[in-house]
N, C-alpha and C. Protein backbone atom coordinates (compact mmCIF):
# COMPACT_ATOMS: atom_id res chain seq x y z
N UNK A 1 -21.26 11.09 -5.35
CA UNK A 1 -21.60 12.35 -4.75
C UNK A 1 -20.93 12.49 -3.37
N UNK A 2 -20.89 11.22 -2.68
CA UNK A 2 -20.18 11.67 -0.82
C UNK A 2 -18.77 12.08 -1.74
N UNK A 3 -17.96 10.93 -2.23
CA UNK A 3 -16.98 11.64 -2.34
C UNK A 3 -16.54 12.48 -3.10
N UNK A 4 -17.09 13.21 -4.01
CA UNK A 4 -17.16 14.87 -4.30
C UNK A 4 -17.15 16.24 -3.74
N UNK A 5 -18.26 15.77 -2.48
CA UNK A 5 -18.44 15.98 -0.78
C UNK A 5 -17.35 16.45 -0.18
N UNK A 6 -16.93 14.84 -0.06
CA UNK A 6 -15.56 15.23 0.91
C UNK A 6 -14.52 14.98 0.31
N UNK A 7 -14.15 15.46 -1.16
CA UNK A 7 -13.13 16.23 -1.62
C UNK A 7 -11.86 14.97 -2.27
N UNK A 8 -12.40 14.06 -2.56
CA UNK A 8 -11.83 12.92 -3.49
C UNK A 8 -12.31 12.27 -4.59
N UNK A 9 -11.75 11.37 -5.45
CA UNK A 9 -12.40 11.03 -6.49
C UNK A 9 -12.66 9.55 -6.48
N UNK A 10 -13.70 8.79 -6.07
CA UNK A 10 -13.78 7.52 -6.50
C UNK A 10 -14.34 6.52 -8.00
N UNK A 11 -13.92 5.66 -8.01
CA UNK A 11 -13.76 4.95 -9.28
C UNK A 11 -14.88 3.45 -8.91
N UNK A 12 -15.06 2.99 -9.89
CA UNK A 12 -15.49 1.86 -9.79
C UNK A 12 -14.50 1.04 -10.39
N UNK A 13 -14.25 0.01 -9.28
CA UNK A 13 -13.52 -1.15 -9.42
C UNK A 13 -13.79 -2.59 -9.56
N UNK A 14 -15.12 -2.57 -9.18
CA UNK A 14 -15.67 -3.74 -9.59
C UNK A 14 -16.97 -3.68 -9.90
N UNK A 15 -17.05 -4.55 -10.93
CA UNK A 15 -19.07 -4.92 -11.19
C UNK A 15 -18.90 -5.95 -11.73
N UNK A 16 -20.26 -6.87 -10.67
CA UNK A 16 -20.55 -8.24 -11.21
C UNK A 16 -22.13 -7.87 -11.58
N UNK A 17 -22.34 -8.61 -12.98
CA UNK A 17 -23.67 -8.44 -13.41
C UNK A 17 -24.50 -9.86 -13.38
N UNK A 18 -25.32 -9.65 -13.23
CA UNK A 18 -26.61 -10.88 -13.27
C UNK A 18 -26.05 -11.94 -14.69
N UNK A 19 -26.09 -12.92 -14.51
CA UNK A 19 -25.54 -13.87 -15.41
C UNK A 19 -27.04 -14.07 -16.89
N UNK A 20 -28.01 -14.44 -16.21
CA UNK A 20 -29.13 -14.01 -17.53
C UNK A 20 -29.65 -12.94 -17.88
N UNK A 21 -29.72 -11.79 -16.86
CA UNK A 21 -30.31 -10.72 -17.49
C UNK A 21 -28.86 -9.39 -17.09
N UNK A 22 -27.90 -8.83 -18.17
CA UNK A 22 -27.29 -7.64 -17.83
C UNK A 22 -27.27 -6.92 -17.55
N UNK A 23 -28.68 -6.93 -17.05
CA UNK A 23 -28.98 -5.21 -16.74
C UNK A 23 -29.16 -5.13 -15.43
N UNK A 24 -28.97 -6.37 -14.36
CA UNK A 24 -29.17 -6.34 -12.74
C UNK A 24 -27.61 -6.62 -12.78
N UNK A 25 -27.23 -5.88 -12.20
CA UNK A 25 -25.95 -5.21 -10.98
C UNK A 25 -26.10 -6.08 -9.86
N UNK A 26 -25.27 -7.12 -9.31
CA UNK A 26 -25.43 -7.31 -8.20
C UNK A 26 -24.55 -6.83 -6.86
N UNK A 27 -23.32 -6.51 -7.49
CA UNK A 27 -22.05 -6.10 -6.51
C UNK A 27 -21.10 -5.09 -7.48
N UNK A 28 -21.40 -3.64 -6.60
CA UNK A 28 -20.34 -2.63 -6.77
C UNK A 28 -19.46 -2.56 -5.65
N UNK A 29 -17.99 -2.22 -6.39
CA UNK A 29 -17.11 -1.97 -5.40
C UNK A 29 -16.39 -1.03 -5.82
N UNK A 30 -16.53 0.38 -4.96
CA UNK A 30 -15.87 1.76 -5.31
C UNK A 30 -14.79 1.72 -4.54
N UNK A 31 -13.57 2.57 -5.27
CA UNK A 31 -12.33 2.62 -4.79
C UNK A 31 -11.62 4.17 -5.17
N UNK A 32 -11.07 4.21 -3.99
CA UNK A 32 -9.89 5.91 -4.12
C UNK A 32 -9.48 5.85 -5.41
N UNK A 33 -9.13 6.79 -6.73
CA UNK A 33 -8.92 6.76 -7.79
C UNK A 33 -7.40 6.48 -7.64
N UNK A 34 -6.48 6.95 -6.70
CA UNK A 34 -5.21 6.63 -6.68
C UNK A 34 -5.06 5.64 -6.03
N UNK A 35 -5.59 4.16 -5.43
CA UNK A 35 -5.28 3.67 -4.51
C UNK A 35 -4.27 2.60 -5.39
N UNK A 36 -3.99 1.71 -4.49
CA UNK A 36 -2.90 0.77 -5.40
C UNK A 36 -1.31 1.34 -4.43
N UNK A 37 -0.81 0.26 -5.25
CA UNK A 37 0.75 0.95 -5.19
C UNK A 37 1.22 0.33 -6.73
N UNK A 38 2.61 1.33 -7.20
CA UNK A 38 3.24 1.17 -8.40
C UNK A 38 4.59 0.22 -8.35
N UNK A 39 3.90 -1.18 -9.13
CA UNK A 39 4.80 -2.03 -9.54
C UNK A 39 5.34 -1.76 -10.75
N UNK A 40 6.91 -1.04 -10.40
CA UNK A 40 7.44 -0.74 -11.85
C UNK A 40 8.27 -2.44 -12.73
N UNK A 41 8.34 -2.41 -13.56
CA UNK A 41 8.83 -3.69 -14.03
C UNK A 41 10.47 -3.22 -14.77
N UNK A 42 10.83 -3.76 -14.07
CA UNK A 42 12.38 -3.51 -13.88
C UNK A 42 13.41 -4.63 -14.81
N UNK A 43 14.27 -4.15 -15.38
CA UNK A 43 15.33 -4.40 -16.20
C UNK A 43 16.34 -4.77 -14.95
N UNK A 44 17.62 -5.88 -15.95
CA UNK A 44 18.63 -5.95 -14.77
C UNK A 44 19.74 -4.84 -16.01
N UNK A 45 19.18 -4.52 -17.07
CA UNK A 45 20.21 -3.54 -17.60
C UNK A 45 19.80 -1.93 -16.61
N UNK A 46 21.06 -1.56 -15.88
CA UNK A 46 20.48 -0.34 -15.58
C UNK A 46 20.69 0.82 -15.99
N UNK A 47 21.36 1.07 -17.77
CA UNK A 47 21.34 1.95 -18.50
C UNK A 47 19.53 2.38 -18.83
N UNK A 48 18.82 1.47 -18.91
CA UNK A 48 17.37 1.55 -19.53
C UNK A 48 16.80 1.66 -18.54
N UNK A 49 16.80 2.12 -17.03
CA UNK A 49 16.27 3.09 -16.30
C UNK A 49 15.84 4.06 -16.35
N UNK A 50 14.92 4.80 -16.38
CA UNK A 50 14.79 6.30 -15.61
C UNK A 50 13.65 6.77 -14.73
N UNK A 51 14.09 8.12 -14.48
CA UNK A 51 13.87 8.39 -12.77
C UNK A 51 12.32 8.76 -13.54
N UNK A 52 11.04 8.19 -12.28
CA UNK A 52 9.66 7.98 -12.48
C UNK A 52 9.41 8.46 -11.15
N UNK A 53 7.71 8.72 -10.70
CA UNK A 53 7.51 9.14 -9.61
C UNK A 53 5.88 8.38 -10.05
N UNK A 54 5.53 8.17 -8.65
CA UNK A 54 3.99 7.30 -9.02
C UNK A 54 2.78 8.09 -8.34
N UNK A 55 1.91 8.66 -8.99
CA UNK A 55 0.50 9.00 -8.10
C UNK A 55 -0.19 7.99 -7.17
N UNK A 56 0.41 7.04 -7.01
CA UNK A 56 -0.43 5.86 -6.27
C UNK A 56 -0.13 6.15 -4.78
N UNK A 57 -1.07 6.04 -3.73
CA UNK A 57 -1.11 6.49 -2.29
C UNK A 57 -1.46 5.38 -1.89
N UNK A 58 -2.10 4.22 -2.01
CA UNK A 58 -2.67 2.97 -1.40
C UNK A 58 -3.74 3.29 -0.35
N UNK A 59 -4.06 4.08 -1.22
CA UNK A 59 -5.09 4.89 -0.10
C UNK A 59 -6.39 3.19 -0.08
N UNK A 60 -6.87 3.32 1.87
CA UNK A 60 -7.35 2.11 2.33
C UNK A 60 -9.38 2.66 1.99
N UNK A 61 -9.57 3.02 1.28
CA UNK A 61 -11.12 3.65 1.14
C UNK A 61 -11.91 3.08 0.20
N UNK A 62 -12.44 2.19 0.71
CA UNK A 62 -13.01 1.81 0.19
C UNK A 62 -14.76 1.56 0.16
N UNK A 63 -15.39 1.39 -0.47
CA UNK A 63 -17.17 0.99 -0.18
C UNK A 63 -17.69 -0.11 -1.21
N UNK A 64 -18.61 -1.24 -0.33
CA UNK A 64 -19.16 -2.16 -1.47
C UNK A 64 -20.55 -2.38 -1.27
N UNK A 65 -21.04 -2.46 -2.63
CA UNK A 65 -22.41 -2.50 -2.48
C UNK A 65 -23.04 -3.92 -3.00
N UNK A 66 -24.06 -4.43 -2.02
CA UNK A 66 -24.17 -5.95 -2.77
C UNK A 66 -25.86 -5.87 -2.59
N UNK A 67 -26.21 -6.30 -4.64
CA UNK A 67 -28.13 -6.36 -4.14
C UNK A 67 -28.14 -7.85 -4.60
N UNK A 68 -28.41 -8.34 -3.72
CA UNK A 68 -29.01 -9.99 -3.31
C UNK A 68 -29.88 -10.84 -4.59
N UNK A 69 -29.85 -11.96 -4.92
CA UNK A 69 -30.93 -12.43 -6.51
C UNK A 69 -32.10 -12.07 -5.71
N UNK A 70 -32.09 -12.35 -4.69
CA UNK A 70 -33.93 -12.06 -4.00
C UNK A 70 -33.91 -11.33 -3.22
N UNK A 71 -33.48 -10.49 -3.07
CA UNK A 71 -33.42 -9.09 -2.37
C UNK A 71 -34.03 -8.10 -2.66
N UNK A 72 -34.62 -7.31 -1.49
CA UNK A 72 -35.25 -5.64 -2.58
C UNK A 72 -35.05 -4.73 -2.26
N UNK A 73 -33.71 -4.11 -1.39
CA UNK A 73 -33.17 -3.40 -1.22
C UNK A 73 -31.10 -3.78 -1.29
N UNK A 74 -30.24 -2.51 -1.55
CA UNK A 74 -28.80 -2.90 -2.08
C UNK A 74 -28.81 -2.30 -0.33
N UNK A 75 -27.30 -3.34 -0.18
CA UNK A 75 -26.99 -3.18 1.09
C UNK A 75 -25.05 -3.08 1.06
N UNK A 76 -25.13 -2.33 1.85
CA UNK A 76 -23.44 -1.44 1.78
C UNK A 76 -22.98 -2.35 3.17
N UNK A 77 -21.71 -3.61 2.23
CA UNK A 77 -21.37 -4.72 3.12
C UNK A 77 -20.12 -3.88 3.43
N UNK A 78 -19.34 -3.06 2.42
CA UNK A 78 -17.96 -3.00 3.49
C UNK A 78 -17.79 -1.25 3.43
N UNK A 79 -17.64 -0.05 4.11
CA UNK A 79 -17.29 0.99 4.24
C UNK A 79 -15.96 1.10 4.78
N UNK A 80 -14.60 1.52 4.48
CA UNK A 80 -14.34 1.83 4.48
C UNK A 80 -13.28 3.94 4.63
N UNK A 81 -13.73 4.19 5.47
CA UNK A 81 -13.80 5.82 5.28
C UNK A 81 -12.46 6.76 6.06
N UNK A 82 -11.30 5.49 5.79
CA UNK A 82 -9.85 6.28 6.13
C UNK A 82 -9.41 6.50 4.80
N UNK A 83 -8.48 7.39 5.30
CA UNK A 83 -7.39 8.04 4.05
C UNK A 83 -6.24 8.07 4.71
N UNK A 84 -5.09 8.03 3.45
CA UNK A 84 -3.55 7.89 4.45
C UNK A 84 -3.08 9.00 4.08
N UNK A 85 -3.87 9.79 3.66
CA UNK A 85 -3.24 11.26 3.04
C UNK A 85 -4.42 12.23 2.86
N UNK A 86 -3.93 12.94 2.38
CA UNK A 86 -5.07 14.88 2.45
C UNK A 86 -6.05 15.01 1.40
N UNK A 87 -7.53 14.82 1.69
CA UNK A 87 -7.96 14.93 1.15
C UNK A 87 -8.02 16.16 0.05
N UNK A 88 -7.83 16.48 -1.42
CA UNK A 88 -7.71 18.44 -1.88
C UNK A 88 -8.66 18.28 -2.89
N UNK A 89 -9.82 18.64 -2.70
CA UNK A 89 -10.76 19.14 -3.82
C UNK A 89 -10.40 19.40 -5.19
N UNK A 90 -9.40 19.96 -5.14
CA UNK A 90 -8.37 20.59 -6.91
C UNK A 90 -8.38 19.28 -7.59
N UNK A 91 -8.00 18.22 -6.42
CA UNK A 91 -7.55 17.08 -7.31
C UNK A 91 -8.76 16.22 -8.22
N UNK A 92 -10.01 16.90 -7.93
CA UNK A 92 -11.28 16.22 -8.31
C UNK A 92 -11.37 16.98 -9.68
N UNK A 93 -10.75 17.59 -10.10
CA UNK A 93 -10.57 18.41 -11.27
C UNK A 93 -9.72 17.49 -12.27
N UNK A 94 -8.80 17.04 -11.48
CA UNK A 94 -7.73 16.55 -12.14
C UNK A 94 -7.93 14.66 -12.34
N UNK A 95 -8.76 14.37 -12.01
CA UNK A 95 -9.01 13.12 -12.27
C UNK A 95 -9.22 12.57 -13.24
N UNK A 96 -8.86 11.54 -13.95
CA UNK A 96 -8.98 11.04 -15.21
C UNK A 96 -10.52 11.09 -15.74
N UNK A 97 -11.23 10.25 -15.20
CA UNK A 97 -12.90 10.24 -15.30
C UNK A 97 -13.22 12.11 -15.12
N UNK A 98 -13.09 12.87 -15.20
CA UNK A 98 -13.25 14.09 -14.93
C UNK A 98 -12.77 15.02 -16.07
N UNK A 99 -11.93 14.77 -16.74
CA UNK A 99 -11.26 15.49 -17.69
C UNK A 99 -12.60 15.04 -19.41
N UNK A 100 -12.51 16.59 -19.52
CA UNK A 100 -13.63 16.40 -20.74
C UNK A 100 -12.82 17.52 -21.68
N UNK A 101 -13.25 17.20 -23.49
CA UNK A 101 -13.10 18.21 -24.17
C UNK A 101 -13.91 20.09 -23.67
N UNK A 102 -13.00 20.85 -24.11
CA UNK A 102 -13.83 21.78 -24.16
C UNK A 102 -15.30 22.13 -25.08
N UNK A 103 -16.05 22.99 -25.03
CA UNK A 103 -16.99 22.32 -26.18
C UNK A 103 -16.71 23.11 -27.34
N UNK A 104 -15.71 24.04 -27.64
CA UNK A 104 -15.17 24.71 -28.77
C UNK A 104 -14.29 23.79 -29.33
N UNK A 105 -13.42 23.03 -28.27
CA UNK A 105 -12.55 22.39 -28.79
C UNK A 105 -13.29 21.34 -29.75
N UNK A 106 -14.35 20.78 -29.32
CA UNK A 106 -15.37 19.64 -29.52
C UNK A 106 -15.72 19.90 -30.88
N UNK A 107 -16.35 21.41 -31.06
CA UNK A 107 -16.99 22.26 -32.18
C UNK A 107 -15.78 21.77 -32.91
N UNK A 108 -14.50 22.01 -33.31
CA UNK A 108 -13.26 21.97 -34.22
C UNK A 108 -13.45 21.18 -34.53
N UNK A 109 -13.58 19.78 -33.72
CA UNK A 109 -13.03 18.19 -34.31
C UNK A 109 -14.46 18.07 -35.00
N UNK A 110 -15.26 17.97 -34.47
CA UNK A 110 -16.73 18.10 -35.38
C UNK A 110 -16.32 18.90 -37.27
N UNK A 111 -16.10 20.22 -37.03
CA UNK A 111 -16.05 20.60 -37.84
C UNK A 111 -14.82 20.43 -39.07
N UNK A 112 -13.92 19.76 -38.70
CA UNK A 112 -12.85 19.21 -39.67
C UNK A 112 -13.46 18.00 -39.98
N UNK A 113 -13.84 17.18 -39.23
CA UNK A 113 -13.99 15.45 -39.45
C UNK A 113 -15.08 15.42 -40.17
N UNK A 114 -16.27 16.56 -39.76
CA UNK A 114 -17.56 16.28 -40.66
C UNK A 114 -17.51 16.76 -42.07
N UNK A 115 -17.17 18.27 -42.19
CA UNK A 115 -17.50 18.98 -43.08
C UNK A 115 -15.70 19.00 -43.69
N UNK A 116 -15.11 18.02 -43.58
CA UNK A 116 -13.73 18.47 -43.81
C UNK A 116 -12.99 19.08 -44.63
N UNK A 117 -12.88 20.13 -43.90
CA UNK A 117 -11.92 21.71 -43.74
C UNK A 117 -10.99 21.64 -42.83
């Protein structure tokens, strides 16, 4: 929700779960959906090149959340809250985790796969 807020998309990048019971979370770590940088893997033939462009910003934003085995409240060990670039709302549209069928479109695949027509 903050960063919906303020106009970016974060991801979860890490979860460690309780080793006997799966269902306690002990450490989340959210991250800029573009952060990273793009390691392309490169040929020494340079006919089998071509020209690429990368969404990755290395954007530094990060937040982690850690709840303790005997703890009873989650506590936010690292915040992070720079950006190396512009935050644009549009792009929260365009985010992978964000992109859904339409529900007509939905209705179609339903209706070929079930009743197939």
């Amino acid at each position: 929700m903050f960063a919906k807020h303020n106009g970016f998309v974060a991801i979860k990048f890490r979860k460690d779960l309780n080793i006997i019971d799966k269902t306690i979370t002990h450490r989340h770590v959210y991250q800029y959906w573009k952060t990273g940088i793009n390691n392309p893997k490169k040929v020494e033939d340079i006919t089998l090149h071509h020209e690429s462009s990368s969404i990755k910003t290395n954007c530094p934003w990060q937040a982690n959340f850690y709840f303790g085995k005997c703890a009873a409240d989650i506590h936010l060990t690292k915040f992070n809250n720079s950006h190396n670039h512009q935050c644009d709302p549009v792009s929260i549209e365009l985010a992978p985790k964000n992109l859904r069928f339409l529900q007509l479109i939905l209705d179609k695949i339903e209706h070929y796969t079930i009743k197939g027509n």
